[in-house]
Structures are given as structure tokens and as C-alpha cells.
PDB file of N, CA and C in Angstrom:
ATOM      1  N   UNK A   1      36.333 106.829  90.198  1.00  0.00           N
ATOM      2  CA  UNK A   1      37.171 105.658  90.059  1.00  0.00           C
ATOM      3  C   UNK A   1      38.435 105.829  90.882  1.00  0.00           C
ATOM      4  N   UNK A   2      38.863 104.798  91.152  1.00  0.00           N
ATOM      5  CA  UNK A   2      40.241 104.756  92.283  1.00  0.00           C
ATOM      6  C   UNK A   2      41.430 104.069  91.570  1.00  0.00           C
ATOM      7  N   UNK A   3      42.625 105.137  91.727  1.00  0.00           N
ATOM      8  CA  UNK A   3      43.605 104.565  90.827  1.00  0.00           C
ATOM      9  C   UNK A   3      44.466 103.305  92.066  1.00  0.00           C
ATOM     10  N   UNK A   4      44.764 101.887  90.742  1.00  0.00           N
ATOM     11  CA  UNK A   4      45.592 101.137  91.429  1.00  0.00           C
ATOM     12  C   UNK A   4      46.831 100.841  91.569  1.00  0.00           C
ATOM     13  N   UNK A   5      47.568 100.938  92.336  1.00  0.00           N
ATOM     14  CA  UNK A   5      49.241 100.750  92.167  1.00  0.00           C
ATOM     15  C   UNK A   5      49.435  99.582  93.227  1.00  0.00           C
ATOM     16  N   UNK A   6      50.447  99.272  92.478  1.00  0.00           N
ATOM     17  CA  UNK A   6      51.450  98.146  92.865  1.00  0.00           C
ATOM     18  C   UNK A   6      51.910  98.957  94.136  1.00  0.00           C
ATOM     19  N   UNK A   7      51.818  98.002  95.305  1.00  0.00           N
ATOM     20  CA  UNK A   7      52.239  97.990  96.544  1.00  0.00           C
ATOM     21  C   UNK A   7      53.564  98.240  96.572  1.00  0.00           C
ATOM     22  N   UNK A   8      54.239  97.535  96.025  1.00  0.00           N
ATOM     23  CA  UNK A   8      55.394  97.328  96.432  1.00  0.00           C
ATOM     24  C   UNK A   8      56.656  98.854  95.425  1.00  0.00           C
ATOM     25  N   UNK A   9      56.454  98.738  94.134  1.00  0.00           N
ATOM     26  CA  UNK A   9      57.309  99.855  93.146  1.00  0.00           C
ATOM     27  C   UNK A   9      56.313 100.456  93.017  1.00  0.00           C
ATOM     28  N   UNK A  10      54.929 100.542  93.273  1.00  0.00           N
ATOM     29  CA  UNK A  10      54.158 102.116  93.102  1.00  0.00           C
ATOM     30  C   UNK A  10      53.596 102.096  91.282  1.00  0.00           C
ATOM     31  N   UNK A  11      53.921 101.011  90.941  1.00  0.00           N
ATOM     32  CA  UNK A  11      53.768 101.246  89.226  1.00  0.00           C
ATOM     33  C   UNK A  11      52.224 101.585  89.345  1.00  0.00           C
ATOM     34  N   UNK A  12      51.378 102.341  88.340  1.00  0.00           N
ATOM     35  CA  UNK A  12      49.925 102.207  87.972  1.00  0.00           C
ATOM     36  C   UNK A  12      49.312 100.823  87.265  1.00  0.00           C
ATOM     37  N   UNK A  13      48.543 100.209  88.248  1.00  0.00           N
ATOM     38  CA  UNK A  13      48.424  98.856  87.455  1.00  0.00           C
ATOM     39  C   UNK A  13      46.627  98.527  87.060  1.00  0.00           C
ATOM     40  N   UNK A  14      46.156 100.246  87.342  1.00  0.00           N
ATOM     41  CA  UNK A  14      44.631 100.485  86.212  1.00  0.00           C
ATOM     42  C   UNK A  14      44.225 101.120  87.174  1.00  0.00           C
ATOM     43  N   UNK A  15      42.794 101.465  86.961  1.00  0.00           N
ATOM     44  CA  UNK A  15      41.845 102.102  87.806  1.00  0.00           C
ATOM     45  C   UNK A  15      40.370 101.574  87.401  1.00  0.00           C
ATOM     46  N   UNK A  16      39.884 101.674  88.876  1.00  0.00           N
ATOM     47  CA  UNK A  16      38.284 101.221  88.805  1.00  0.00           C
ATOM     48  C   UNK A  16      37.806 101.345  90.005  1.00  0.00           C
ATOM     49  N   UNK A  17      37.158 100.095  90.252  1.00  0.00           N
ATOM     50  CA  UNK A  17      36.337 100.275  91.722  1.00  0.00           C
ATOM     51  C   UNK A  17      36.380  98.836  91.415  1.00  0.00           C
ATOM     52  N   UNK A  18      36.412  97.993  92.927  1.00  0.00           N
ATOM     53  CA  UNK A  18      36.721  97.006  92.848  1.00  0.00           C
ATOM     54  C   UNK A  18      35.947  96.326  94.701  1.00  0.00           C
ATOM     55  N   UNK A  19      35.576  95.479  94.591  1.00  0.00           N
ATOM     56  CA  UNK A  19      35.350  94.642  96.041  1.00  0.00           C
ATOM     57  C   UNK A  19      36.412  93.392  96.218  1.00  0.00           C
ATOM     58  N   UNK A  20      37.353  92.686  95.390  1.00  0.00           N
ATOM     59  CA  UNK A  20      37.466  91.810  95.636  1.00  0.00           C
ATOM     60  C   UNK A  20      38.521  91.887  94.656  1.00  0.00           C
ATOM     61  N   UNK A  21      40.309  92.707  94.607  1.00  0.00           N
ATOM     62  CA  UNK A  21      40.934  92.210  93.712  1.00  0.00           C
ATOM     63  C   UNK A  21      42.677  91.881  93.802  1.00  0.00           C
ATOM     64  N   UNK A  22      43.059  90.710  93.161  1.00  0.00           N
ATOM     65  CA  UNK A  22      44.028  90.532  93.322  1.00  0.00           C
ATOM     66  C   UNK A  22      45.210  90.298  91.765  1.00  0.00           C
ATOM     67  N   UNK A  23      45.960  90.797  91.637  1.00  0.00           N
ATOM     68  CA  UNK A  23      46.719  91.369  90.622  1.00  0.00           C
ATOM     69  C   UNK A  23      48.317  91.341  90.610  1.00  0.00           C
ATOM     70  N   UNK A  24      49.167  90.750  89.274  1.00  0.00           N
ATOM     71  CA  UNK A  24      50.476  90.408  89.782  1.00  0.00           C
ATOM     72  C   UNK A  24      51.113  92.182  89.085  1.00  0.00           C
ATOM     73  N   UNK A  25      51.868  92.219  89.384  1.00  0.00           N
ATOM     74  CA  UNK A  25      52.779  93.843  88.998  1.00  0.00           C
ATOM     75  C   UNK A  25      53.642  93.071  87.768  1.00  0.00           C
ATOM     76  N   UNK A  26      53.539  93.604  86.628  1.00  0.00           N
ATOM     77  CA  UNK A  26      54.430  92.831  85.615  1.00  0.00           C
ATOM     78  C   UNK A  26      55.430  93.558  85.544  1.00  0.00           C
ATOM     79  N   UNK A  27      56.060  94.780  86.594  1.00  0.00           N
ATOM     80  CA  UNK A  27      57.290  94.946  86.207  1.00  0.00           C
ATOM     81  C   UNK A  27      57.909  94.405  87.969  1.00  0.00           C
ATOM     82  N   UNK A  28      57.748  94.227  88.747  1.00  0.00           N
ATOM     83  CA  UNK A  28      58.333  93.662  90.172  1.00  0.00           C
ATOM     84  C   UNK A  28      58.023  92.127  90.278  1.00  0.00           C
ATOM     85  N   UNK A  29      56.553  91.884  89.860  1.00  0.00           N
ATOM     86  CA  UNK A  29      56.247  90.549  89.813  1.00  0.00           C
ATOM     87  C   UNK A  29      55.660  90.402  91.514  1.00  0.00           C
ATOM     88  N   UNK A  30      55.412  91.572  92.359  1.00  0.00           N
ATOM     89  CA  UNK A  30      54.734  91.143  93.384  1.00  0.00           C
ATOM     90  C   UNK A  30      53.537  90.816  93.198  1.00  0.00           C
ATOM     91  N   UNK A  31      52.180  90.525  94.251  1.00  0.00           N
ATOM     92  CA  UNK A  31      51.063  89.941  94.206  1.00  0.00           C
ATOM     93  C   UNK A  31      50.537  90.856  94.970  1.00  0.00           C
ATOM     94  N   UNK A  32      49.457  91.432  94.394  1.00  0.00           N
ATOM     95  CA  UNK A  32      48.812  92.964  95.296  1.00  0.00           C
ATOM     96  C   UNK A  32      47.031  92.388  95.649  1.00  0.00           C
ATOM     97  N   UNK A  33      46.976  92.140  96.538  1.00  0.00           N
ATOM     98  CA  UNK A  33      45.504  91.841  97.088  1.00  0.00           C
ATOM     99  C   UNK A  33      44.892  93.233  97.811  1.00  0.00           C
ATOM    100  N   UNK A  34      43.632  93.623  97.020  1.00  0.00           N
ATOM    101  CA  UNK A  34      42.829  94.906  97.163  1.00  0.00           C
ATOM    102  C   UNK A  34      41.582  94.207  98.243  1.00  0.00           C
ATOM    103  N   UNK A  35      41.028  94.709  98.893  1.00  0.00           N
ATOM    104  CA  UNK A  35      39.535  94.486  99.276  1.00  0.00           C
ATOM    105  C   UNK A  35      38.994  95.960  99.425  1.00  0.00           C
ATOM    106  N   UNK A  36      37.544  95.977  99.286  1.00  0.00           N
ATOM    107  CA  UNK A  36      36.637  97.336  99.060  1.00  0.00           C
ATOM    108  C   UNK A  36      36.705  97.087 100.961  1.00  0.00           C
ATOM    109  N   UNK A  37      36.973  98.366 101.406  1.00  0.00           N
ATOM    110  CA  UNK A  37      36.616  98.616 102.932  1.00  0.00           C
ATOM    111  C   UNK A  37      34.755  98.610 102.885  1.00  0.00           C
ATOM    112  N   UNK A  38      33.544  98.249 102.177  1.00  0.00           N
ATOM    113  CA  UNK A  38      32.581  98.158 102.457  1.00  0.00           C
ATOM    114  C   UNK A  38      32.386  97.428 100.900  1.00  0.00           C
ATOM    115  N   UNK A  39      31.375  96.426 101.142  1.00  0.00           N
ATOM    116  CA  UNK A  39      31.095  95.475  99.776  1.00  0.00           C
ATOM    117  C   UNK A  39      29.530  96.415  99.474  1.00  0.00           C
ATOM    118  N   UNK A  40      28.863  97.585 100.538  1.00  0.00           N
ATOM    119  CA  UNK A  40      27.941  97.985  99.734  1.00  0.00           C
ATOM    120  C   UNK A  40      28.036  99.116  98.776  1.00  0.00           C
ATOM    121  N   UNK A  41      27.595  99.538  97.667  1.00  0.00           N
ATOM    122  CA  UNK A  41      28.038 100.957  96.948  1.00  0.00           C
ATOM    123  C   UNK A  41      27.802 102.090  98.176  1.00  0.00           C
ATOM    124  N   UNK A  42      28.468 103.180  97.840  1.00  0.00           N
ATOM    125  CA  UNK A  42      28.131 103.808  99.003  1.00  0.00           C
ATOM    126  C   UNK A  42      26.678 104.536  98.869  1.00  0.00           C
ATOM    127  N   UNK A  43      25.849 104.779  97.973  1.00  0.00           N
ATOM    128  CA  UNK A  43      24.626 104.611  97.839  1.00  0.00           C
ATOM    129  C   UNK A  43      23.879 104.450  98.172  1.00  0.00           C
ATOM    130  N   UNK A  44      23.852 102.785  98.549  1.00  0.00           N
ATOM    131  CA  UNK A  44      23.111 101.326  99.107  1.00  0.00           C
ATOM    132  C   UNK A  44      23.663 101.835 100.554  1.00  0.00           C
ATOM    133  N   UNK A  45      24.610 101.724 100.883  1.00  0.00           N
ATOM    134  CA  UNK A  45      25.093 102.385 102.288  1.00  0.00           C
ATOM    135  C   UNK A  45      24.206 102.949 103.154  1.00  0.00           C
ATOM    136  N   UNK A  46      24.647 104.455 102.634  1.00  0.00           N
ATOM    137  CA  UNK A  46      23.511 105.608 103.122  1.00  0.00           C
ATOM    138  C   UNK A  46      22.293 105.302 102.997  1.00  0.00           C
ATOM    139  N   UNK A  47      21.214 105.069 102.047  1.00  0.00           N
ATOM    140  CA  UNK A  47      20.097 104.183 102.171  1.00  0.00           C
ATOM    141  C   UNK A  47      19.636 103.325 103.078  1.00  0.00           C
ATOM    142  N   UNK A  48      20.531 102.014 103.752  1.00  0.00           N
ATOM    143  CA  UNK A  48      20.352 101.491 104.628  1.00  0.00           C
ATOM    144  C   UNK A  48      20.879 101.940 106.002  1.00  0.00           C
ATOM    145  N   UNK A  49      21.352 102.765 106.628  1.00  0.00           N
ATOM    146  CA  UNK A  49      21.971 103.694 107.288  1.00  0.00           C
ATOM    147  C   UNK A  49      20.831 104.939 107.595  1.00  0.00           C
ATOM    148  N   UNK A  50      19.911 105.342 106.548  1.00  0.00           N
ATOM    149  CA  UNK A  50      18.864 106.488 106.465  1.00  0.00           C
ATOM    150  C   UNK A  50      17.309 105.312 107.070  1.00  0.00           C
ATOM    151  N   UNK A  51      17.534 104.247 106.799  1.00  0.00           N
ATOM    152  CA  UNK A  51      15.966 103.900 107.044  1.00  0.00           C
ATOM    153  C   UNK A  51      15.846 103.182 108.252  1.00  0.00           C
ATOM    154  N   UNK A  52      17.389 102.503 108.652  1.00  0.00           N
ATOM    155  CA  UNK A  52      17.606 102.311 109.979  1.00  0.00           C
ATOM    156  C   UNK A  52      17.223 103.227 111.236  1.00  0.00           C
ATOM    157  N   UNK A  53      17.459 104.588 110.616  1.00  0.00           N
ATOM    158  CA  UNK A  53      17.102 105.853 111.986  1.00  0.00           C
ATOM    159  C   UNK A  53      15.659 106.472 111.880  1.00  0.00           C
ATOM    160  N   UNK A  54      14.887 106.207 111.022  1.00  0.00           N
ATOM    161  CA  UNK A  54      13.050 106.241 110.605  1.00  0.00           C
ATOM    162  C   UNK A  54      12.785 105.668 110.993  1.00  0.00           C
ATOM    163  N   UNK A  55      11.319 105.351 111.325  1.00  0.00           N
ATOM    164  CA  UNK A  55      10.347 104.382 111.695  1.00  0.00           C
ATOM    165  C   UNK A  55       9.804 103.981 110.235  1.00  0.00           C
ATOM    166  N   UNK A  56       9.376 102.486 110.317  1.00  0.00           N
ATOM    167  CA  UNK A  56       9.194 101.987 109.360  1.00  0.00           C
ATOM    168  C   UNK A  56       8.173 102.573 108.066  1.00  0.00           C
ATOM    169  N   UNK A  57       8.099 102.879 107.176  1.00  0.00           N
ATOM    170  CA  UNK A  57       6.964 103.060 106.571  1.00  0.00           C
ATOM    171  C   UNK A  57       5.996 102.120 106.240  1.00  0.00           C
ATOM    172  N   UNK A  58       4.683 101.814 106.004  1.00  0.00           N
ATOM    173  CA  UNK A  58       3.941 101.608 105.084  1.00  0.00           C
ATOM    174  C   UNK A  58       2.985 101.944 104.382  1.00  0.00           C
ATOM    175  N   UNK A  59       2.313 101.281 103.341  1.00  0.00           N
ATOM    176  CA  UNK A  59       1.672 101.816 102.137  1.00  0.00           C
ATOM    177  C   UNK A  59       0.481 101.684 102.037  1.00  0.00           C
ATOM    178  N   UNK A  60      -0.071 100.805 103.223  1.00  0.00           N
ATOM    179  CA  UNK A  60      -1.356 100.212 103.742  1.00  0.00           C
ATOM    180  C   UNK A  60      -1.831 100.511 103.853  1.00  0.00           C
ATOM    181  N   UNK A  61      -2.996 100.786 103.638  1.00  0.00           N
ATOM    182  CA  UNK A  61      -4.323 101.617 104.354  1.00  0.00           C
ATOM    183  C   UNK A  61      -4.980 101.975 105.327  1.00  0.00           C
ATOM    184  N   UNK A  62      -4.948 100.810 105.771  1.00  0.00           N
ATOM    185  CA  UNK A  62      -5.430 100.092 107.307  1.00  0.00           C
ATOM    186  C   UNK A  62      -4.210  99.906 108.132  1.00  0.00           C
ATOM    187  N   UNK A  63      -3.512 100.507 107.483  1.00  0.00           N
ATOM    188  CA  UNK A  63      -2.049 100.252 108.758  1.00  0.00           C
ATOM    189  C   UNK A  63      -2.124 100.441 110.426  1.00  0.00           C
ATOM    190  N   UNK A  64      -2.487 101.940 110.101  1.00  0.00           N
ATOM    191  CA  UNK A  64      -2.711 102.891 111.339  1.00  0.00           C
ATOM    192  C   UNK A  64      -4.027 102.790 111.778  1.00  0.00           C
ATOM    193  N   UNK A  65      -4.935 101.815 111.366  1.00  0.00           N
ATOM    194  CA  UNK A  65      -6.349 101.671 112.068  1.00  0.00           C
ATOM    195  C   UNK A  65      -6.355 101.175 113.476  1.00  0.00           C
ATOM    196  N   UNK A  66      -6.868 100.966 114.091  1.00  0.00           N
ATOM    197  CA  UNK A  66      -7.209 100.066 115.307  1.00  0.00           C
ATOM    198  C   UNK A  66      -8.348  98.985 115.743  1.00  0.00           C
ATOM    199  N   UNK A  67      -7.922  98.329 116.089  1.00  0.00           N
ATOM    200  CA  UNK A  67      -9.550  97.022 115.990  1.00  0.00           C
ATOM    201  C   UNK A  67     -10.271  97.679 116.796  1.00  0.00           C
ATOM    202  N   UNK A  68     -11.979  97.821 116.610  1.00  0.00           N
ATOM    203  CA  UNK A  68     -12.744  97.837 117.499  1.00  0.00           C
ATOM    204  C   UNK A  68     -12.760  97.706 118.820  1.00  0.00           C
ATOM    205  N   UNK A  69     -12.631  97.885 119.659  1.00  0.00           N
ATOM    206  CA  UNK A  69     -12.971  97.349 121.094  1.00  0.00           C
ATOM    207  C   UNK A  69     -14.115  96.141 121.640  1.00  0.00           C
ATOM    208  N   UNK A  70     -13.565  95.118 122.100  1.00  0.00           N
ATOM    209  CA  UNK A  70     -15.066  93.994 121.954  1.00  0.00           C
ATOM    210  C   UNK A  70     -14.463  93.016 121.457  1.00  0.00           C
TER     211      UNK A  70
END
């Protein structure tokens, strides 16, 4: 989890994980707008990042066959 502070006096104003947050400081009264530097978990990330540099899989049977000739 990532702790949040007020931009402006530094107060602690919670902690979490967040994509999308905006929050007033109740002791300055500024307006603190957060965004996640990536909207995927970093998880989902690496995952799509890992299957991008593989060749595709499949589960098929007949994937790797070849038609007859003719």
C-alpha cells in the first residue's frame, strides 16, 4: 500500500492504492489529484509484457498440422 499526503502541508491523508484519486486536505483545505502512473496491476502488467515477447500459444491439436498437398 502507498501512503497519501497532502501536497501542499505533507499531512497523511490515508493509504491505499489508487488509479484515479482526488481528495481535499482538511487541515490546509488544498485539492490533491493522484493518478496511478499505470491503470494495469502490476501483475496484469508483466503478464502482458511476458506474452508479448513469446510466440503465441495454442491448445489445438491440429494447430501445427499441415494440409495435404493437392
Amino acid at each position: 500500500m502507498e501512503e497519501i499526503r497532502c501536497g501542499a502541508c505533507g499531512r497523511k491523508l490515508g493509504s491505499g492504492v489508487y488509479t484515479h484519486l482526488v481528495i481535499k486536505c482538511p487541515r490546509c483545505g488544498a485539492l490533491n489529484t493522484l493518478r496511478a502512473t499505470s491503470s494495469l496491476p502490476e501483475r496484469l502488467e508483466r503478464l502482458s509484457t511476458e506474452r508479448a515477447t513469446h510466440e503465441p500459444r495454442t491448445h489445438h491439436p491440429l494447430a501445427r498440422r499441415q494440409a495435404p498437398p493437392g
